[in-house]
Every structure is written in structure tokens, then in C-alpha cells.
PDB file of N, CA and C in Angstrom:
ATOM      1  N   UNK A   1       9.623  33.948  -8.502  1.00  0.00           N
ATOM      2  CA  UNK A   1       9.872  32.678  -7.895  1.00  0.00           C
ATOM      3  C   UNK A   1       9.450  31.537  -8.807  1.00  0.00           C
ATOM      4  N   UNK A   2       9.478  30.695  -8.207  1.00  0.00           N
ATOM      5  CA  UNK A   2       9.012  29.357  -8.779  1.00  0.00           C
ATOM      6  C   UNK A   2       7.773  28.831  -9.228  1.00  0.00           C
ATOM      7  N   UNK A   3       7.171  28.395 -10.275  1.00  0.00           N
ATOM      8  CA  UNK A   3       5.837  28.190 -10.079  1.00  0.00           C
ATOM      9  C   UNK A   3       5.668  27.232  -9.027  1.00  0.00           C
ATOM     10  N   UNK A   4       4.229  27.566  -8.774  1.00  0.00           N
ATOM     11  CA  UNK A   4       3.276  26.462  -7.808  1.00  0.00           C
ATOM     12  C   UNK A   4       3.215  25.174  -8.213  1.00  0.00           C
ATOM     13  N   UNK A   5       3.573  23.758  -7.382  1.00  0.00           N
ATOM     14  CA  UNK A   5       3.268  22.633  -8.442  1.00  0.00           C
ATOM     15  C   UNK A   5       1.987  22.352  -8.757  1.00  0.00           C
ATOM     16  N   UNK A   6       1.524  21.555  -9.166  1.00  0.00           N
ATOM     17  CA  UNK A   6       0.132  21.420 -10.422  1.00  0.00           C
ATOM     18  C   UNK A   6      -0.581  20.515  -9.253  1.00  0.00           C
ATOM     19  N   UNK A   7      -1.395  20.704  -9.039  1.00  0.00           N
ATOM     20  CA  UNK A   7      -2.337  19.471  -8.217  1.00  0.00           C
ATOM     21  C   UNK A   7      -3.466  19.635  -8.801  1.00  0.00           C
ATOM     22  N   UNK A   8      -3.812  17.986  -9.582  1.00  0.00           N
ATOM     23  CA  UNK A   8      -4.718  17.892 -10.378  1.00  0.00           C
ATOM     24  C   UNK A   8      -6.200  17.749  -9.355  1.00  0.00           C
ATOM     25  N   UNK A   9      -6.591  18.461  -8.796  1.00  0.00           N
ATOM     26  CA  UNK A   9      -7.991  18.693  -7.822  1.00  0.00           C
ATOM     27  C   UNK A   9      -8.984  18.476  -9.101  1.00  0.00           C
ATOM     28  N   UNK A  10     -10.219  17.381  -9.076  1.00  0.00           N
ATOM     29  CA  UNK A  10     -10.727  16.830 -10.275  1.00  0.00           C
ATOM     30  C   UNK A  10     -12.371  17.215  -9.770  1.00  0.00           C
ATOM     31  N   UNK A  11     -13.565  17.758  -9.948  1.00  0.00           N
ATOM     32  CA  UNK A  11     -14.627  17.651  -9.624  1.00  0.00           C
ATOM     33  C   UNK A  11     -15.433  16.641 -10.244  1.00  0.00           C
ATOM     34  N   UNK A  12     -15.207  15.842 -10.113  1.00  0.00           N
ATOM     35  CA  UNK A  12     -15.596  14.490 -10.720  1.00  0.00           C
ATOM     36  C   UNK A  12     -14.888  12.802 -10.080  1.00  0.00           C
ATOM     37  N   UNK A  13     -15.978  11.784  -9.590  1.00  0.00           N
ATOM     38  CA  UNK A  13     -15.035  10.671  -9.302  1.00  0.00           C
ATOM     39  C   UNK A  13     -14.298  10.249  -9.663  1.00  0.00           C
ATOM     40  N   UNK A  14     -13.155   9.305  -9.192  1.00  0.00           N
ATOM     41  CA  UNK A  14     -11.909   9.353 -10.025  1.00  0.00           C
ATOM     42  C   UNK A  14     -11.414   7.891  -8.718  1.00  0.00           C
ATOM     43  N   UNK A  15     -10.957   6.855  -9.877  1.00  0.00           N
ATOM     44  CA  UNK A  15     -10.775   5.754  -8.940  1.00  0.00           C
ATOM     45  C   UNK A  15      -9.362   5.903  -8.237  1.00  0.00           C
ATOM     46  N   UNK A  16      -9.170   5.681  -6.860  1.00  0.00           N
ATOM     47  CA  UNK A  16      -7.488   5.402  -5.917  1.00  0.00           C
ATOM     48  C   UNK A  16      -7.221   4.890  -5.533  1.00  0.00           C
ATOM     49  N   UNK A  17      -6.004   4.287  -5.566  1.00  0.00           N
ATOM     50  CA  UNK A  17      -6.034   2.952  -4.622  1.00  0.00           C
ATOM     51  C   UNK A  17      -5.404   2.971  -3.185  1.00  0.00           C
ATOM     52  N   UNK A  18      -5.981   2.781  -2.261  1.00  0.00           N
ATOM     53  CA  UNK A  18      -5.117   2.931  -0.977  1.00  0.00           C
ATOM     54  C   UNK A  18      -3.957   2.128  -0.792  1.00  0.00           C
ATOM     55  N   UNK A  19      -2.910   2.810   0.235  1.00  0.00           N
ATOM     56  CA  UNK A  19      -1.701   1.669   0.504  1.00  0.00           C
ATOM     57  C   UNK A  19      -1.678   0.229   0.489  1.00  0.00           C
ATOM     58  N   UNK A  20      -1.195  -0.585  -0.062  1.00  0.00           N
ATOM     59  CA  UNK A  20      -1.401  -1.962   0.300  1.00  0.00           C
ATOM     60  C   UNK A  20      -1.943  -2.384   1.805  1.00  0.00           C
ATOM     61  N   UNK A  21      -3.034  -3.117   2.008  1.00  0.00           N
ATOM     62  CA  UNK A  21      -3.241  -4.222   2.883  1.00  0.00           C
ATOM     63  C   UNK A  21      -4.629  -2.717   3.304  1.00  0.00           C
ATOM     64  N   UNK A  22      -4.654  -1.265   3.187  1.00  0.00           N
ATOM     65  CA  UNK A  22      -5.490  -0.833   3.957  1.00  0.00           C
ATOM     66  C   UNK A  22      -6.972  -0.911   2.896  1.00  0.00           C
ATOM     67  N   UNK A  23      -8.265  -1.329   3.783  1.00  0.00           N
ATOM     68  CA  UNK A  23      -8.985  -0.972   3.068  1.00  0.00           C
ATOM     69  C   UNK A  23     -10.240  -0.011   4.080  1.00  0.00           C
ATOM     70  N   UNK A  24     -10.614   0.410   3.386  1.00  0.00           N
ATOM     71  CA  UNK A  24     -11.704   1.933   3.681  1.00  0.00           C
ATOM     72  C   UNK A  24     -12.676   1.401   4.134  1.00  0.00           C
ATOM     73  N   UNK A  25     -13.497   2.065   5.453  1.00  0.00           N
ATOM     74  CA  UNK A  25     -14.592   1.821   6.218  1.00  0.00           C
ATOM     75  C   UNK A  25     -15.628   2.845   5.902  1.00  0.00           C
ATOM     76  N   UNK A  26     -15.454   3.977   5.716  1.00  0.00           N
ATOM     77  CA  UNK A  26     -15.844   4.976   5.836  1.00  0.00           C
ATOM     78  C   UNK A  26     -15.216   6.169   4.708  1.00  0.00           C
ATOM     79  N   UNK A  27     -15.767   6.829   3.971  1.00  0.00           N
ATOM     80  CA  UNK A  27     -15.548   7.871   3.200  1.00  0.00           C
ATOM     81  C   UNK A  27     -16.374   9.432   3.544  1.00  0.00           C
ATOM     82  N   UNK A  28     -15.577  10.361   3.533  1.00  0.00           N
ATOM     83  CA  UNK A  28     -16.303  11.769   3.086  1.00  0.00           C
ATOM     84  C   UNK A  28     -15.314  12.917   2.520  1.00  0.00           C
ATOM     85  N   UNK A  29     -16.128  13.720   1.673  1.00  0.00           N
ATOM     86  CA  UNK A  29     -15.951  14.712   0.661  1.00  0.00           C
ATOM     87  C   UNK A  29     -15.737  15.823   1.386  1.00  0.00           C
ATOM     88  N   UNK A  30     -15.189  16.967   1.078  1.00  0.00           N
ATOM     89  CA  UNK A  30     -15.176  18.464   1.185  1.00  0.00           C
ATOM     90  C   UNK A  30     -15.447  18.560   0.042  1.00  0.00           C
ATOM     91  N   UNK A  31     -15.577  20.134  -0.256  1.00  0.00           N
ATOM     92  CA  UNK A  31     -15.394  20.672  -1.186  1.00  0.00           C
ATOM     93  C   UNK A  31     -14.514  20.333  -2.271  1.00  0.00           C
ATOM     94  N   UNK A  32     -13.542  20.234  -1.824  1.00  0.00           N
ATOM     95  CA  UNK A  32     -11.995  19.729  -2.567  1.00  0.00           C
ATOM     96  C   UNK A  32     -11.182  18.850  -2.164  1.00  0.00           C
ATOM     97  N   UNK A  33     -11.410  18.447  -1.015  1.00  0.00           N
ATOM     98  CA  UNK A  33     -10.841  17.028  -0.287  1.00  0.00           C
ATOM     99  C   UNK A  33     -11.557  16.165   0.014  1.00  0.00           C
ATOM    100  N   UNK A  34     -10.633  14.641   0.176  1.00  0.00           N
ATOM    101  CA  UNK A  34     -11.142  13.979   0.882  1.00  0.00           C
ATOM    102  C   UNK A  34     -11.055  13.133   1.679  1.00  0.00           C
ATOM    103  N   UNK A  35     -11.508  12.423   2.117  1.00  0.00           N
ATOM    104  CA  UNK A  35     -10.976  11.623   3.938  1.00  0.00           C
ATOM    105  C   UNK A  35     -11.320  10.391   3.978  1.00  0.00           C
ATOM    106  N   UNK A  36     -11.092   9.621   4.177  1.00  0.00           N
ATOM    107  CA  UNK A  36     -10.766   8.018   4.248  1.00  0.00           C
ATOM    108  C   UNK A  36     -10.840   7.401   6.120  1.00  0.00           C
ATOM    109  N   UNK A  37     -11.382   6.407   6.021  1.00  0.00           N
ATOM    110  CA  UNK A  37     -10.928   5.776   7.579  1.00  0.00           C
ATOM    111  C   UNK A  37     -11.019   4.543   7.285  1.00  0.00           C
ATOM    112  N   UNK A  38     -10.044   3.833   7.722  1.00  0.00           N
ATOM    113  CA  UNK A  38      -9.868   2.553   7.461  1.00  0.00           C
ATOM    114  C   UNK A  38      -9.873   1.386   7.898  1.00  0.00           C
ATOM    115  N   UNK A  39     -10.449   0.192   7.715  1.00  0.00           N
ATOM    116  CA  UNK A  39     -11.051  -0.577   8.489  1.00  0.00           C
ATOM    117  C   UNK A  39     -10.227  -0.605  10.363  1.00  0.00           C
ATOM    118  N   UNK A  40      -9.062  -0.778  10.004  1.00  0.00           N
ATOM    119  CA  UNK A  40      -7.994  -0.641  11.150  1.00  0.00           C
ATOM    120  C   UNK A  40      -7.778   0.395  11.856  1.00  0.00           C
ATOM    121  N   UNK A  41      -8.542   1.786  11.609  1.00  0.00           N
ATOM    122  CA  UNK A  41      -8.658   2.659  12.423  1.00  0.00           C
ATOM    123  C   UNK A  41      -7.780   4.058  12.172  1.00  0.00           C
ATOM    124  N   UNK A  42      -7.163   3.962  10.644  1.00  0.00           N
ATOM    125  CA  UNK A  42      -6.310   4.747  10.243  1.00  0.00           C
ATOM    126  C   UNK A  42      -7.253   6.227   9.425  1.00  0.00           C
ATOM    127  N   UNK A  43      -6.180   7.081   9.231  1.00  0.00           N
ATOM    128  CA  UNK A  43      -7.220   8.077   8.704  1.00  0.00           C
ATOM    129  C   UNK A  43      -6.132   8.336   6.872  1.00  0.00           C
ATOM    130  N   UNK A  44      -6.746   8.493   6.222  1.00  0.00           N
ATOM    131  CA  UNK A  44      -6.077   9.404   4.886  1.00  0.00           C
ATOM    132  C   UNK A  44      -6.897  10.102   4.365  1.00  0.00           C
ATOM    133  N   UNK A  45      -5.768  11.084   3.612  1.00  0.00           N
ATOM    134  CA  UNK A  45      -6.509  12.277   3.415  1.00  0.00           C
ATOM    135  C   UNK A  45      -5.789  12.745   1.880  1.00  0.00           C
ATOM    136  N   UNK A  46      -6.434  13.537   0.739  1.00  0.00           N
ATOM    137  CA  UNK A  46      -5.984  13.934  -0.010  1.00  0.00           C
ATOM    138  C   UNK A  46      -6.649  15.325  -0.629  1.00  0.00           C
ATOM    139  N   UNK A  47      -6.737  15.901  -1.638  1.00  0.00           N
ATOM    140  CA  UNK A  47      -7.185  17.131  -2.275  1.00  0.00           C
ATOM    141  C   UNK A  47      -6.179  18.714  -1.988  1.00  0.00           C
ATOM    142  N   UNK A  48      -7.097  19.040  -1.806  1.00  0.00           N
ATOM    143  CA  UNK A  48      -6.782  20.333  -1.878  1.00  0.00           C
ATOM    144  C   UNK A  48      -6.511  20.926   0.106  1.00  0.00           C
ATOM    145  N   UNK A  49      -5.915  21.540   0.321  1.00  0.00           N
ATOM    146  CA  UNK A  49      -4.883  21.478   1.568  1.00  0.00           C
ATOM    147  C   UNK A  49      -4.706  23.002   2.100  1.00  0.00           C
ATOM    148  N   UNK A  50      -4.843  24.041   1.229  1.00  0.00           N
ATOM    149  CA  UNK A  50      -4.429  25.285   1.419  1.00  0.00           C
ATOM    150  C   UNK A  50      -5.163  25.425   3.220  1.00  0.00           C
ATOM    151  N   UNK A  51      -5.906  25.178   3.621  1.00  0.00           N
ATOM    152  CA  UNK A  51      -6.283  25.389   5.122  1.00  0.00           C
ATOM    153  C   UNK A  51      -6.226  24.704   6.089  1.00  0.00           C
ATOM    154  N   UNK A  52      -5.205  23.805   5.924  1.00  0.00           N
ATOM    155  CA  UNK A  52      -4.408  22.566   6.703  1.00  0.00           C
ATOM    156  C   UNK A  52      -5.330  21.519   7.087  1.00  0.00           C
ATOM    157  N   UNK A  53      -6.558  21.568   6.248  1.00  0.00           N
ATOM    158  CA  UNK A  53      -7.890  20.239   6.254  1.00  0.00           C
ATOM    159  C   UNK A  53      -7.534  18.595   5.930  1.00  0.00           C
ATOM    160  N   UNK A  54      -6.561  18.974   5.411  1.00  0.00           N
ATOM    161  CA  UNK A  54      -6.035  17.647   5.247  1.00  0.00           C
ATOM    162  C   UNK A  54      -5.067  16.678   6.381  1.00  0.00           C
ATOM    163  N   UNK A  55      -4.928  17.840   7.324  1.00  0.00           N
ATOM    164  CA  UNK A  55      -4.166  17.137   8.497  1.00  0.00           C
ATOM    165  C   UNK A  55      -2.460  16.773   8.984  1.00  0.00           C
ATOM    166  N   UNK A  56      -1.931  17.132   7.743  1.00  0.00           N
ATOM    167  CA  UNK A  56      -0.791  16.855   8.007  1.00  0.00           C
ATOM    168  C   UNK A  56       0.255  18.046   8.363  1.00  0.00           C
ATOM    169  N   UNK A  57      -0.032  18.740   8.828  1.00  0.00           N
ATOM    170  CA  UNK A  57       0.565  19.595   9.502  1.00  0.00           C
ATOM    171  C   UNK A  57       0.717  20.708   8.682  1.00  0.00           C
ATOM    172  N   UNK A  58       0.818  20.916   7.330  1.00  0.00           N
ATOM    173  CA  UNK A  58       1.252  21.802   6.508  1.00  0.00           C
ATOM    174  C   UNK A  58      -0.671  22.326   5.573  1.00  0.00           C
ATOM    175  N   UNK A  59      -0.569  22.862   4.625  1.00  0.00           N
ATOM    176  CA  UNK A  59      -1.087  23.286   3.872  1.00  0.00           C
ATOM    177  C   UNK A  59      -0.738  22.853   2.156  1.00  0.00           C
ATOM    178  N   UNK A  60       0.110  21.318   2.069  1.00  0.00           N
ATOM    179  CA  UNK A  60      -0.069  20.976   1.055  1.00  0.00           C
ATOM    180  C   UNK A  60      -0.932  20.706   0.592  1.00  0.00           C
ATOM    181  N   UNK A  61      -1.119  20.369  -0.906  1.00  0.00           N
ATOM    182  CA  UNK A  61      -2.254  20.092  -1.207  1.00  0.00           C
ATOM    183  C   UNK A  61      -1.907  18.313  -2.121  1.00  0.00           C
ATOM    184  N   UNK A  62      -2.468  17.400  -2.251  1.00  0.00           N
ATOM    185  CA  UNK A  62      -2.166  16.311  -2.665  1.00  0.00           C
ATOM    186  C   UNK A  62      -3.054  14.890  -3.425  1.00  0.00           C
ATOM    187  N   UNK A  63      -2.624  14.736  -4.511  1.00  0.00           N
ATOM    188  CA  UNK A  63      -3.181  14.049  -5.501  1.00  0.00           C
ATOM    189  C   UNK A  63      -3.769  12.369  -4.916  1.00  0.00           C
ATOM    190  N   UNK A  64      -2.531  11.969  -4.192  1.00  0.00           N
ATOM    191  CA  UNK A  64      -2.932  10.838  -3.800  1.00  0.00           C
ATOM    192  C   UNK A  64      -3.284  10.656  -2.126  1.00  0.00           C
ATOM    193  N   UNK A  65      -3.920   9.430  -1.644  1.00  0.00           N
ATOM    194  CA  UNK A  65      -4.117   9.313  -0.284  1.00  0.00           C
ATOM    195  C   UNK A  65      -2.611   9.673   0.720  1.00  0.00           C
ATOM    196  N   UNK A  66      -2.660  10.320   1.672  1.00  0.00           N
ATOM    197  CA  UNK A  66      -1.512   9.697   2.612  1.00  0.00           C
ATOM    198  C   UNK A  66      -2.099   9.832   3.837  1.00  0.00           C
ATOM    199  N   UNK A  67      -1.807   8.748   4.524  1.00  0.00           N
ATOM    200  CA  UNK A  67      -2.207   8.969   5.921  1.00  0.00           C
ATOM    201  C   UNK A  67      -1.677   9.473   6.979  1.00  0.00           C
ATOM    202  N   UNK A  68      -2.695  10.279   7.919  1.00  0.00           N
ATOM    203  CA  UNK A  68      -2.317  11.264   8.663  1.00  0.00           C
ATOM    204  C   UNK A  68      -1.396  10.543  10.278  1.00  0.00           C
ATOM    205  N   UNK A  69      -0.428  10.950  10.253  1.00  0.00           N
ATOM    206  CA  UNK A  69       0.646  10.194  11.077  1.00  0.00           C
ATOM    207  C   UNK A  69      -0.312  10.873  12.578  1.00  0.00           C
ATOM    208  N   UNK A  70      -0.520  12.104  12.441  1.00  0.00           N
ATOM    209  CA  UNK A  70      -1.224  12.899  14.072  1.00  0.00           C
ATOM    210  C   UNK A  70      -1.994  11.341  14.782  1.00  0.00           C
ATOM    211  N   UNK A  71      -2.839  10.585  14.472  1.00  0.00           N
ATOM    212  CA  UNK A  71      -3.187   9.694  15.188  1.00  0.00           C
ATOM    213  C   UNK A  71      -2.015   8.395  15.179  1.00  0.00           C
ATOM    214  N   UNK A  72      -1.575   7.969  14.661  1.00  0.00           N
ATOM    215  CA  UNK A  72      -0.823   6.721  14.916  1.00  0.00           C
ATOM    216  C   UNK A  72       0.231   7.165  16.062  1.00  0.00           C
ATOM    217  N   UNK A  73       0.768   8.824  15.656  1.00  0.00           N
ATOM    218  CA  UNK A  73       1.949   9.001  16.467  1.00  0.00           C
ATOM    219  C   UNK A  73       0.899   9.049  18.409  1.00  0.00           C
ATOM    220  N   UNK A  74      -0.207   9.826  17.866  1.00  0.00           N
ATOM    221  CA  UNK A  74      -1.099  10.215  19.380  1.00  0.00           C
ATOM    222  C   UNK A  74      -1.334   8.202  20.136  1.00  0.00           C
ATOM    223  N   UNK A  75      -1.654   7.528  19.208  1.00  0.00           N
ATOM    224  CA  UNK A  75      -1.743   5.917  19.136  1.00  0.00           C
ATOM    225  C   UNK A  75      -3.254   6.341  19.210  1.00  0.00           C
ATOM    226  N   UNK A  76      -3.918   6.815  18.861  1.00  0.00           N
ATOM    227  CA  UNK A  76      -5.643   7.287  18.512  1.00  0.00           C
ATOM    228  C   UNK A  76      -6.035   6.088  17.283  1.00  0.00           C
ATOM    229  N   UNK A  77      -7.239   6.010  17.634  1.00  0.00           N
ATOM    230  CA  UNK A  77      -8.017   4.912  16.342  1.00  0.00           C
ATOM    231  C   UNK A  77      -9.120   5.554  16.088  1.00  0.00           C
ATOM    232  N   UNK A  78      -8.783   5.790  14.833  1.00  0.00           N
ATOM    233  CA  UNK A  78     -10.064   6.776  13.817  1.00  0.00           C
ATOM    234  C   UNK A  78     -11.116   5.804  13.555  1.00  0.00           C
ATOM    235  N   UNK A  79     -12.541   6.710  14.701  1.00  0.00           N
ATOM    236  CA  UNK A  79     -13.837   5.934  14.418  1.00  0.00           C
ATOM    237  C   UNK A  79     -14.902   6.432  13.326  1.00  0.00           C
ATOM    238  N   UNK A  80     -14.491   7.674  13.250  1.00  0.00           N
ATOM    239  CA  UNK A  80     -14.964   8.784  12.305  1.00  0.00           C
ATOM    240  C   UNK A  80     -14.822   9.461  11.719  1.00  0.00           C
ATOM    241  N   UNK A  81     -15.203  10.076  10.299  1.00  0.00           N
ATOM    242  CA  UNK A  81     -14.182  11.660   9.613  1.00  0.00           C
ATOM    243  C   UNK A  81     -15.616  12.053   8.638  1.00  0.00           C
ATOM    244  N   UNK A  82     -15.483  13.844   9.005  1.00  0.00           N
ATOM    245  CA  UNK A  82     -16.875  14.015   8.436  1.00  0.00           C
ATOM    246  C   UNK A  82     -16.128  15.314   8.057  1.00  0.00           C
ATOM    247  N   UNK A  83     -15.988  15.625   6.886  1.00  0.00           N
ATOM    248  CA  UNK A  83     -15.291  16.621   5.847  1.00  0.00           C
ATOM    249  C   UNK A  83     -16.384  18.217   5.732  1.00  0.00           C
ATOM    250  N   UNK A  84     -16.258  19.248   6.077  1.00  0.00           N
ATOM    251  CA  UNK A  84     -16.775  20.591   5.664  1.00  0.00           C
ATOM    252  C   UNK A  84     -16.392  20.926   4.402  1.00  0.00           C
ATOM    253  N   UNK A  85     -16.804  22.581   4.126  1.00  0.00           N
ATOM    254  CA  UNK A  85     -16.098  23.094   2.979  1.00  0.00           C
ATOM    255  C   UNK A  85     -14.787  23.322   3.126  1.00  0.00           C
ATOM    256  N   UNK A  86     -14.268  23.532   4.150  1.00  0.00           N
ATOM    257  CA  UNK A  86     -12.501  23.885   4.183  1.00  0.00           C
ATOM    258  C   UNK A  86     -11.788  22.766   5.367  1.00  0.00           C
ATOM    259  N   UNK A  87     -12.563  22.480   6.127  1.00  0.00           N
ATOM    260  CA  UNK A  87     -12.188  21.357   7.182  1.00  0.00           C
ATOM    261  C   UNK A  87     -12.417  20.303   7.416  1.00  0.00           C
ATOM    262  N   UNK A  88     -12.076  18.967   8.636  1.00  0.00           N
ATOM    263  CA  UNK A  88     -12.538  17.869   8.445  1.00  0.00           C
ATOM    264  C   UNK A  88     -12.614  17.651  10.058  1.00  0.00           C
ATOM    265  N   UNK A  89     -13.521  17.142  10.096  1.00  0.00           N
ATOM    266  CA  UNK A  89     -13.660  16.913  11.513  1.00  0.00           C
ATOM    267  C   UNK A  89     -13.383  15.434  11.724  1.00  0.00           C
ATOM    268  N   UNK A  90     -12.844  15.010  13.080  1.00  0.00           N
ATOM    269  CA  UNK A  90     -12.351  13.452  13.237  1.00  0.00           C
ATOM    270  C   UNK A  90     -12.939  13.231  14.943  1.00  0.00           C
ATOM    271  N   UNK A  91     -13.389  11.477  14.595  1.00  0.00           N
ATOM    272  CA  UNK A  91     -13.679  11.331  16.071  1.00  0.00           C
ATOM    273  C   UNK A  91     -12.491  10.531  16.129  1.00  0.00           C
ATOM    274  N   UNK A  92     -12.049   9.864  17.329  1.00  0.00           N
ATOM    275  CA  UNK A  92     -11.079   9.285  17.561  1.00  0.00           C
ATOM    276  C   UNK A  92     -10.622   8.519  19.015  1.00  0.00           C
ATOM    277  N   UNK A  93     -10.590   7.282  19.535  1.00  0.00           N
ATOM    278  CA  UNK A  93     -10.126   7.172  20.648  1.00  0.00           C
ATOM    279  C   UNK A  93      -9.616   5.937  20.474  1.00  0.00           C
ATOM    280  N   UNK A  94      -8.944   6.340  22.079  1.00  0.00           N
ATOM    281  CA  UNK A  94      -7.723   5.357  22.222  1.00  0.00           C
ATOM    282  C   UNK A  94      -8.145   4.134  21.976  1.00  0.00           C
TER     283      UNK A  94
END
């Protein structure tokens, strides 16, 4: 088959810039990911994905932020995100 694409997963800080207009309230690490909440109540997420920690429904894995649609579509406002070794835990209310 095809190779796997390349996801540069970096153990070391590394500057990103979030979507225009969002800026970050809150940060935490996994192992290989990491999680964002944003002043407005949004969540993003990037790294490494293989155990669907990143939230977006799949097991990609991904270089840059994207934010997780599960709360905007639920209309949830992310008050919290606290990252494990393979998972991320989220508080959240309406």
C-alpha cells in the first residue's frame, strides 16, 4: 500500500499560530498532543491522534491546531482540557 503520511510529532517547543481572531486561555500537553481552549470557549487540538485523543472523530494525527467541531456542533463552551498519556479530558457547558 501506500506509505503513511509524515507527521512531524516534535519533542521539543515549537511556536503555532492559532486561527485568526482565536486566542488561547488555557494550554495542556500529552505525551504527543496537545490541547488548546480558547478565550471564547473553543477547544483545538493537534499531535499525534492514533487513539482518537485529539477529538475529531478519527485517529488522525496532525501538525497544526484544528478545532474540535464535537462542541460547537453540541453548542458546549470549553471551560477546561487536561491532556493524559493517550487522552484528553474536557470540561464543558452550555
Amino acid at each position: 500500500g501506500a506509505p503513511a503520511p509524515f507527521i512531524a510529532i516534535q519533542p521539543f517547543p515549537a511556536l503555532l499560530d492559532l486561527p485568526q481572531g482565536a486566542e488561547a486561555a488555557q494550554a495542556s500537553c500529552g505525551s504527543r498532543h496537545t490541547a488548546v481552549v480558547t478565550r471564547t470557549g473553543e477547544l483545538y487540538t493537534w499531535g499525534w491522534g492514533k487513539y482518537g485523543q485529539l477529538g475529531h472523530q478519527d485517529t488522525t494525527s496532525l501538525d497544526r491546531p484544528r478545532r474540535v467541531e464535537y462542541f460547537v456542533d453540541k453548542r458546549l463552551r470549553v471551560r477546561a482540557v487536561s491532556c493524559g498519556l493517550w487522552n484528553t479530558y474536557v470540561y464543558a457547558v452550555e
